[in-house]
Protein backbone atom coordinates (compact mmCIF):
# COMPACT_ATOMS: atom_id res chain seq x y z
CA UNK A 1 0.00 0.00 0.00
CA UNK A 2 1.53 3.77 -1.15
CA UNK A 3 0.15 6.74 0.55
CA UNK A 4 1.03 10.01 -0.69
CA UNK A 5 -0.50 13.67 -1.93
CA UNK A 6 1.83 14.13 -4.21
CA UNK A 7 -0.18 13.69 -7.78
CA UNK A 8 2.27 12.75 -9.87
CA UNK A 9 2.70 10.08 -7.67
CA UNK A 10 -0.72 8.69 -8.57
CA UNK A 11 -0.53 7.67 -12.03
CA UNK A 12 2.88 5.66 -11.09
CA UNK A 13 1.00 3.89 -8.05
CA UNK A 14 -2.06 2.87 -10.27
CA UNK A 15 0.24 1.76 -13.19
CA UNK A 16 1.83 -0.91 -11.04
CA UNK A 17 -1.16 -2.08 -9.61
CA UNK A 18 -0.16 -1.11 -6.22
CA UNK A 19 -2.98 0.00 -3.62
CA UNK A 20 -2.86 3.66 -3.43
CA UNK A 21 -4.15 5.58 -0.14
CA UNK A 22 -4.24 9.42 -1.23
CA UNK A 23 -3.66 11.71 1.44
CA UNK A 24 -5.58 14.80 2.26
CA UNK A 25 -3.15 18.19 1.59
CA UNK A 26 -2.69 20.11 4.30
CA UNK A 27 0.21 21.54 6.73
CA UNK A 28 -0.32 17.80 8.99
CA UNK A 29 3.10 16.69 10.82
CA UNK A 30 4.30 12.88 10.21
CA UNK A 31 2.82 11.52 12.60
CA UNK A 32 -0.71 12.98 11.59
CA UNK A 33 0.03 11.83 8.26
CA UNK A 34 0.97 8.70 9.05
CA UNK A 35 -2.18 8.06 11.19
CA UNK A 36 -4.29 9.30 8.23
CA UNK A 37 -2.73 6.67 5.80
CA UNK A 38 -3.65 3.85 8.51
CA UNK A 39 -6.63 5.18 9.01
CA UNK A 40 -7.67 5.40 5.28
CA UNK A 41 -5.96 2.20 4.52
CA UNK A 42 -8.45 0.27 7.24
CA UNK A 43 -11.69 2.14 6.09
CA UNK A 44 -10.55 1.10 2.17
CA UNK A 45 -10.55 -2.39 3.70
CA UNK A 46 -6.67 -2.54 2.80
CA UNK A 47 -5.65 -3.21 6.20
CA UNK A 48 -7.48 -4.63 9.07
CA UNK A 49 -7.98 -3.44 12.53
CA UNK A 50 -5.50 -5.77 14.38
CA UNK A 51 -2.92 -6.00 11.87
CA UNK A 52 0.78 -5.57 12.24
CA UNK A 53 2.15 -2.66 9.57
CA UNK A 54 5.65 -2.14 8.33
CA UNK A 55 5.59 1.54 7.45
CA UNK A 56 8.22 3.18 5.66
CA UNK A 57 8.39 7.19 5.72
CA UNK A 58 10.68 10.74 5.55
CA UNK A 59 11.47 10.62 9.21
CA UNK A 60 13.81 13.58 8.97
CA UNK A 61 14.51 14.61 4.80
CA UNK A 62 11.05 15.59 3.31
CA UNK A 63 11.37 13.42 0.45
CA UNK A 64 13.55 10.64 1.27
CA UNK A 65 12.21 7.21 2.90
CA UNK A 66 14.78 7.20 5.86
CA UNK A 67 12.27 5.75 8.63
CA UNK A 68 11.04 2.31 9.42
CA UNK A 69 7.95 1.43 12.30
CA UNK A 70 6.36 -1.20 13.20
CA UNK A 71 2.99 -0.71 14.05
CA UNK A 72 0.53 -2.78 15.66
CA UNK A 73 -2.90 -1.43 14.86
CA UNK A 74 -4.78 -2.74 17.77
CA UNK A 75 -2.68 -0.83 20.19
CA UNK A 76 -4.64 2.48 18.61
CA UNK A 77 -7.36 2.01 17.60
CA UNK A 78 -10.53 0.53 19.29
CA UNK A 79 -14.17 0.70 19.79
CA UNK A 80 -15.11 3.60 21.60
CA UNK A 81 -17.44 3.08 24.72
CA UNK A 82 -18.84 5.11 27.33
CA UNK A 83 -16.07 4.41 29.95
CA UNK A 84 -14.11 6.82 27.72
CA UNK A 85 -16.73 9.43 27.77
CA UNK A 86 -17.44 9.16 31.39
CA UNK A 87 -13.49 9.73 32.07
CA UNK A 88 -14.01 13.30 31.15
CA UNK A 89 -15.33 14.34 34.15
CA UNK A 90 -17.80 16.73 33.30
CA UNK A 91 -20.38 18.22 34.59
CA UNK A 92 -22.42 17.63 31.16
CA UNK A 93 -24.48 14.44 31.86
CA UNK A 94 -22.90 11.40 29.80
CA UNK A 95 -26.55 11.14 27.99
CA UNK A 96 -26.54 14.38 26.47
CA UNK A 97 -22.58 14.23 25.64
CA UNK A 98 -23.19 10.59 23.95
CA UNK A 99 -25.82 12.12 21.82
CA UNK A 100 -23.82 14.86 20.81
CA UNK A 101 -20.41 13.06 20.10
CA UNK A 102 -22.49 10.04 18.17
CA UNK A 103 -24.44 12.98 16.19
CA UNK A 104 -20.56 14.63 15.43
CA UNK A 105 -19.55 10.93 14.41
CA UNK A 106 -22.35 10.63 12.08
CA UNK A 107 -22.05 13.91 10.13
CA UNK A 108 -18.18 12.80 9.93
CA UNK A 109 -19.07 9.93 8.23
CA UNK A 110 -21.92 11.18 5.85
CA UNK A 111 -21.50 14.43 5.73
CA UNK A 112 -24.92 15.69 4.03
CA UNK A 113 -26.01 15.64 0.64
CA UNK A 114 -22.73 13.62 -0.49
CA UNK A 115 -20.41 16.40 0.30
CA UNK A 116 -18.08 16.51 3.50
CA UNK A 117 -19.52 18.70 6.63
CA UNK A 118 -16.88 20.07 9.06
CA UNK A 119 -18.74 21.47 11.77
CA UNK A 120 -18.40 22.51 15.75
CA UNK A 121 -20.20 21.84 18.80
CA UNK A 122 -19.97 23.56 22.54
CA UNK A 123 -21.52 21.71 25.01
CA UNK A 124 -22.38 22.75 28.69
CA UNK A 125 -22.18 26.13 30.21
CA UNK A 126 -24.10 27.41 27.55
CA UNK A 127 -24.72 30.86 29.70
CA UNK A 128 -20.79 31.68 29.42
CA UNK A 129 -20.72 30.25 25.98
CA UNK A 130 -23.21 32.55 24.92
CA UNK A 131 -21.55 35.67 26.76
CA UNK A 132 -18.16 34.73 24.82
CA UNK A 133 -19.78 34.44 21.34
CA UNK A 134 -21.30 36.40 18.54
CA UNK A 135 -24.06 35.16 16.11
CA UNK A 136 -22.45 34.90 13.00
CA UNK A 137 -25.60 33.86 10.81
CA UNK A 138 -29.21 34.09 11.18
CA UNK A 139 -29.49 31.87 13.98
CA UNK A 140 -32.38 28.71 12.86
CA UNK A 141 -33.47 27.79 16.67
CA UNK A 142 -34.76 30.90 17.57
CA UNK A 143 -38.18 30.86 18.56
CA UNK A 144 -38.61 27.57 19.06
CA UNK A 145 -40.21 25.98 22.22
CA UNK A 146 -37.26 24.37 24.13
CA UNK A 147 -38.80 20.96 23.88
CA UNK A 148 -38.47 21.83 19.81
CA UNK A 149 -34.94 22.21 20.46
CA UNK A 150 -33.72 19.08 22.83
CA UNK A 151 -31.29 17.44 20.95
CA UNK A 152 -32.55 13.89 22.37
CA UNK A 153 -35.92 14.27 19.96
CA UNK A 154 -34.99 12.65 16.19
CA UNK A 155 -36.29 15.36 14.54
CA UNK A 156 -34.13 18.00 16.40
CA UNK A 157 -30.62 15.78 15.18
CA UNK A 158 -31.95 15.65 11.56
CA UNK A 159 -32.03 19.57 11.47
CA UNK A 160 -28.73 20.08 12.99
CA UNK A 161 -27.19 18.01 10.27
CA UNK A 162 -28.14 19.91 7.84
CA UNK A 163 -27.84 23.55 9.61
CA UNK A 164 -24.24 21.97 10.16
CA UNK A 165 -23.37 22.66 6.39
CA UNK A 166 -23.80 26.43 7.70
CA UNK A 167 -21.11 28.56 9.32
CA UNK A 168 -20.81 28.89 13.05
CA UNK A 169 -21.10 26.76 16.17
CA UNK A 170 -23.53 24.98 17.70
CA UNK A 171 -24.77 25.70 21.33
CA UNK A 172 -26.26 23.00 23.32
CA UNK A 173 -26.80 23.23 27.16
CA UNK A 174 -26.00 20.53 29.80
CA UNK A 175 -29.99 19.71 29.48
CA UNK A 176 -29.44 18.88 26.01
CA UNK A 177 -31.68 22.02 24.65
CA UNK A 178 -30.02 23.61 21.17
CA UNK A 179 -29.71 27.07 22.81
CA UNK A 180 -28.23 28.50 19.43
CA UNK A 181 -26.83 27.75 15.97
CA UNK A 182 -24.53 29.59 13.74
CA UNK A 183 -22.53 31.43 16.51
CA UNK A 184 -18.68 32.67 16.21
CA UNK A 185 -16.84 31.62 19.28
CA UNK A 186 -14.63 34.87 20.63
CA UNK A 187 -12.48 33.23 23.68
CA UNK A 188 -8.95 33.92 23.57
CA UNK A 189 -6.72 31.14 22.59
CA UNK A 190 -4.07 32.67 24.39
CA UNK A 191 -1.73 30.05 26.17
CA UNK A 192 -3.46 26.90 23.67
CA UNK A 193 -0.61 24.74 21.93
CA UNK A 194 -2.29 22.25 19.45
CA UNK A 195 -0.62 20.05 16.93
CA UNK A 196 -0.03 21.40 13.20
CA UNK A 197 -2.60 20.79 10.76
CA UNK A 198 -5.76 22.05 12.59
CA UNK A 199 -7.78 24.51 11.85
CA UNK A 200 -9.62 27.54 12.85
CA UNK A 201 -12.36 25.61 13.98
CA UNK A 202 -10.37 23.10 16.77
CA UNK A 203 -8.54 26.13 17.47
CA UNK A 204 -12.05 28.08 18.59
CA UNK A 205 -13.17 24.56 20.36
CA UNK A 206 -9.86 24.42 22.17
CA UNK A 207 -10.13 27.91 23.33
CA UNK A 208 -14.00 27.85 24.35
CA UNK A 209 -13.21 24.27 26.45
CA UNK A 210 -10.61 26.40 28.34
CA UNK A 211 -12.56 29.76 28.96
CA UNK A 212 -15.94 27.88 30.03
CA UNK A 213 -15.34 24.35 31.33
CA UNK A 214 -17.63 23.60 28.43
CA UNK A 215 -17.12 19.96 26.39
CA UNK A 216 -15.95 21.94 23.17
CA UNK A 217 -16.35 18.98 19.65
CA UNK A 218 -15.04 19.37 16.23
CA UNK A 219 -15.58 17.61 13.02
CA UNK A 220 -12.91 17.53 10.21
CA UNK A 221 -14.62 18.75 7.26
CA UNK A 222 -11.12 16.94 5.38
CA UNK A 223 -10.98 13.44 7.32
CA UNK A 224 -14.31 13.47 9.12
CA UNK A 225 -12.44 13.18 12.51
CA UNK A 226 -14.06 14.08 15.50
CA UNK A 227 -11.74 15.71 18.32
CA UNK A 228 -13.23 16.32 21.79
CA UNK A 229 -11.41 19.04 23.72
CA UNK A 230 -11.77 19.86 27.28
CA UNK A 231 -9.62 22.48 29.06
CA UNK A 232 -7.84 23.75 26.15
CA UNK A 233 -6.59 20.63 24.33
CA UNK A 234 -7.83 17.52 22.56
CA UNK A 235 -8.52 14.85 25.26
CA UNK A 236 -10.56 12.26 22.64
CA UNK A 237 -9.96 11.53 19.04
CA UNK A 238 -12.94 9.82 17.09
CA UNK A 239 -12.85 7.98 13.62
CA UNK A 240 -16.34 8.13 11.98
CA UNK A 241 -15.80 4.46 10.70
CA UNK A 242 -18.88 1.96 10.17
CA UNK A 243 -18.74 2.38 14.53
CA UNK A 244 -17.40 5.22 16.48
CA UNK A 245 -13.79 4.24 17.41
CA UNK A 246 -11.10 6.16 19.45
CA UNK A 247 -7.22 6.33 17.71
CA UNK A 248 -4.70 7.07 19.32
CA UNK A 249 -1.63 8.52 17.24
CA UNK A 250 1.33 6.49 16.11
CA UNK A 251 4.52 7.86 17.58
CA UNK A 252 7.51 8.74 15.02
CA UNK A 253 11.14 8.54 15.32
CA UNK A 254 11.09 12.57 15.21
CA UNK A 255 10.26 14.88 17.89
CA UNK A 256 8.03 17.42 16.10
CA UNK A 257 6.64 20.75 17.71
CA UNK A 258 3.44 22.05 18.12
CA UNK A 259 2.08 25.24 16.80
CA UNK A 260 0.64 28.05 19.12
CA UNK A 261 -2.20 30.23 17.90
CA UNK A 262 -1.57 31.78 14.53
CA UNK A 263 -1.74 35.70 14.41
């Protein structure tokens, strides 16, 4: 199995009938790269979820294959359960946070209409969330009954998927109530360090976890990867696969830094 991003790689892969994982472009480090190739390489059904990988990669020269790992798969990646919700210790009740982080793994996975949906929920705290953000579109909830806004009704999840392909974060309250939709998220994210690669949109979940105490949850519009952060910094990372399961990243020869906030 190749994985690369570099296109005139493709054609050279395919030619030799040699699987080909291709690899999302962006700013990632090597070890978020590598972790994307496994990860693509099990949902293509090219590798399994307990197999043992021999991966070959630029550990230190950007294009020269200088580093060898072997990886067992199992070691990272497993079926997430609510044990590893509940070790968040929140004050957000493990229903409400389960429906949230399986409705985050589901837009992951199908995005909406056949296109890819990034999107970003807040959860708990929703007073100081509020106080800390802006509405940055015509926000969809308002006026509706709270009962027409609890996240636990069917109905209620089907309309946040598809206000998701909107700009702007969703609000939901301890209770599980949709307090707001489409909102810009203004805390600080002074004194956040988060690995290269990420966006604007973990950057604002990071920052909001740390301000509030709130459960802040992103979704990759790129991957479909669903990063929980609490207290300024990703404490759970999802893979919308056919079930939600936890990965943990694959550690490379190379010490590599993380970024602070971007001016």
């Amino acid at each position: 199995v190749v994985a690369t991003d570099r296109m005139d790689l493709f054609r050279t892969v395919l030619d030799d009938d040699v699987d080909l994982v291709p690899l999302v472009q962006e700013p990632e480090t090597r070890r978020q790269q590598l972790s994307q190739a496994l990860l693509e390489a099990i949902a293509d059904e090219l590798l399994q979820s307990g197999d043992k990988v021999v991966a070959l990669y630029p550990g230190f020269e950007l294009h020269e294959v200088d580093t060898l790992s072997v990886i067992s798969l199992g070691e990272h990646l497993s079926k997430l359960t609510a044990r590893d919700l509940q070790q968040l210790k929140t004050k957000v009740p493990l229903e409400t946070l389960r429906l949230v982080v399986d409705l985050a793994v589901e837009i992951g996975r199908e995005g909406r209409e056949g296109k890819a949906v990034g999107t970003l929920f807040v959860v708990g705290n929703h007073r100081k969330v509020l106080k800390l953000s802006h509405e940055q579109v015509h926000d969809p909830f308002r006026g509706y009954s709270a009962k027409e806004r609890q996240i636990r009704d069917p109905r209620v999840r089907e309309s946040v998927k598809e206000i998701a392909q909107l700009d702007g974060a969703f609000i939901i309250g301890a209770d599980g109530v949709v307090y707001s939709a489409g909102r810009h998220l203004d805390a600080p994210a002074s004194g956040i360090t988060l690995s290269k690669g990420l966006g604007a949109r973990h950057w604002a979940a990071a920052a909001m976890s740390k301000a509030t105490e709130a459960i802040g949850i992103a979704v990759s519009e790129s991957t479909g990867t669903v990063r929980i952060f609490q207290e300024g910094r990703v404490v759970l990372r999802i893979e919308p696969m056919h079930r939600a399961m936890k990965w943990q990243n694959v550690d490379v020869d190379v010490e590599e830094a993380q970024t602070e906030q971007p001016d």
